[in-house]
Protein backbone atom coordinates (compact mmCIF):
# COMPACT_ATOMS: atom_id res chain seq x y z
CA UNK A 1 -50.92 345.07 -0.51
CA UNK A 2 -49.65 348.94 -0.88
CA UNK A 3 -46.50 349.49 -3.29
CA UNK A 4 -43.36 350.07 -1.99
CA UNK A 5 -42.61 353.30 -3.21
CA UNK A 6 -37.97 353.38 -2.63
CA UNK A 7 -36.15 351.01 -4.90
CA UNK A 8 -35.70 347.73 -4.57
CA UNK A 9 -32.38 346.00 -5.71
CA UNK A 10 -34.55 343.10 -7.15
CA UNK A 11 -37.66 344.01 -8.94
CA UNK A 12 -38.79 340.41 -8.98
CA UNK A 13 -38.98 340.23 -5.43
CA UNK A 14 -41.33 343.19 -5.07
CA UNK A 15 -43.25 341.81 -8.00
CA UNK A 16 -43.67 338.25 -7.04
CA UNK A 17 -47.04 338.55 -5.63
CA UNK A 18 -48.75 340.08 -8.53
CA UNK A 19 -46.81 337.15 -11.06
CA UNK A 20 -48.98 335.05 -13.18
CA UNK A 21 -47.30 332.26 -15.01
CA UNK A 22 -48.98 331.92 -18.89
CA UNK A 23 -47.75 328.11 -18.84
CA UNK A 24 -50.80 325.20 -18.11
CA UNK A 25 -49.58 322.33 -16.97
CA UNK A 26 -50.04 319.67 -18.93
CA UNK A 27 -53.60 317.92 -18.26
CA UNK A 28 -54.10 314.95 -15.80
CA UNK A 29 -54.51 311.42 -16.75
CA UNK A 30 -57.35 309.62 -16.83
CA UNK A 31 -57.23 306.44 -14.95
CA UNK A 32 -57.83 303.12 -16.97
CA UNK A 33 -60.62 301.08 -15.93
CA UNK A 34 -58.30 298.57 -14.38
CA UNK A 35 -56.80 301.01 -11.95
CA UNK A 36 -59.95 302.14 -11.06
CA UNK A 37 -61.51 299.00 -10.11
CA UNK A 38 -58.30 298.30 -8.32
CA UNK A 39 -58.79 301.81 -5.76
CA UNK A 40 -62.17 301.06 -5.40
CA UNK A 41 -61.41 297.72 -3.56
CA UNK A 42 -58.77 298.58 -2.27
CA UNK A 43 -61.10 300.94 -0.77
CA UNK A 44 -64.07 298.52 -0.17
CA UNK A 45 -61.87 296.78 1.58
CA UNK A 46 -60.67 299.17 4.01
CA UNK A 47 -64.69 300.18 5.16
CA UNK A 48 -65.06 296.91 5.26
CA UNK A 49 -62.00 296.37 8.08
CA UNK A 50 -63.21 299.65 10.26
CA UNK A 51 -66.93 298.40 10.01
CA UNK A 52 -65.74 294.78 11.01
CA UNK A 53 -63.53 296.26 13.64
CA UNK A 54 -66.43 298.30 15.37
CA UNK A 55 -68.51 295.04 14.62
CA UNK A 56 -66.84 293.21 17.07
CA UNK A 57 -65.04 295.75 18.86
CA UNK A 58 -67.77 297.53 20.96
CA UNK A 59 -69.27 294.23 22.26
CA UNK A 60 -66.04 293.44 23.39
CA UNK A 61 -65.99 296.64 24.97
CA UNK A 62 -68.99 296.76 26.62
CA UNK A 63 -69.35 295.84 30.18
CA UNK A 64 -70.92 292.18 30.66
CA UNK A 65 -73.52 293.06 34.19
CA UNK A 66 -74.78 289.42 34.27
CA UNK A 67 -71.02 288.66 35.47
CA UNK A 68 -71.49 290.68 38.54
CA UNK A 69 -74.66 289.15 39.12
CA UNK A 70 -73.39 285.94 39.07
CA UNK A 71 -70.86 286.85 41.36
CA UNK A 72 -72.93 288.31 43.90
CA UNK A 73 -75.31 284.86 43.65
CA UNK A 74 -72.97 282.60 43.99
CA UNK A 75 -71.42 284.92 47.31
CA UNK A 76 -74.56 284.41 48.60
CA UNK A 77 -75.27 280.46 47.93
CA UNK A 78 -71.84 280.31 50.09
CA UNK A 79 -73.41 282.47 53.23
């Protein structure tokens, strides 16, 4: 960015994309071991409900041909 060479009535505003805060935040914390085996089944157990749901989901989607082949035997046991 190029500096804006007239005034500006607030100097923070034409200096707020250079501003670098000197505060950390404080560090994160570490999860107990409890917590952690909690998220991992919780996780587990969501693979395990998509991977079950395709399980038996694309079967069920799949088109069955023997049904039309029974269909057109049994129209043409009736000719």
């Amino acid at each position: 960015m190029f500096r804006r060479r007239e005034p500006v009535p607030f100097a923070f505003v034409a200096e707020a994309d250079r501003f670098r805060s000197n505060v950390t935040p404080p560090p994160r914390a570490r999860l107990s071991r409890t917590q952690l085996i909690g998220q991992s089944m919780i996780t587990l157990t969501v693979i395990g409900g998509l991977a079950g749901a395709l399980l038996f989901g694309v079967p069920a989607l799949q088109q069955d041909s023997s049904a039309s082949n029974r269909v057109h035997q049994s129209e043409a046991a009736h000719r």
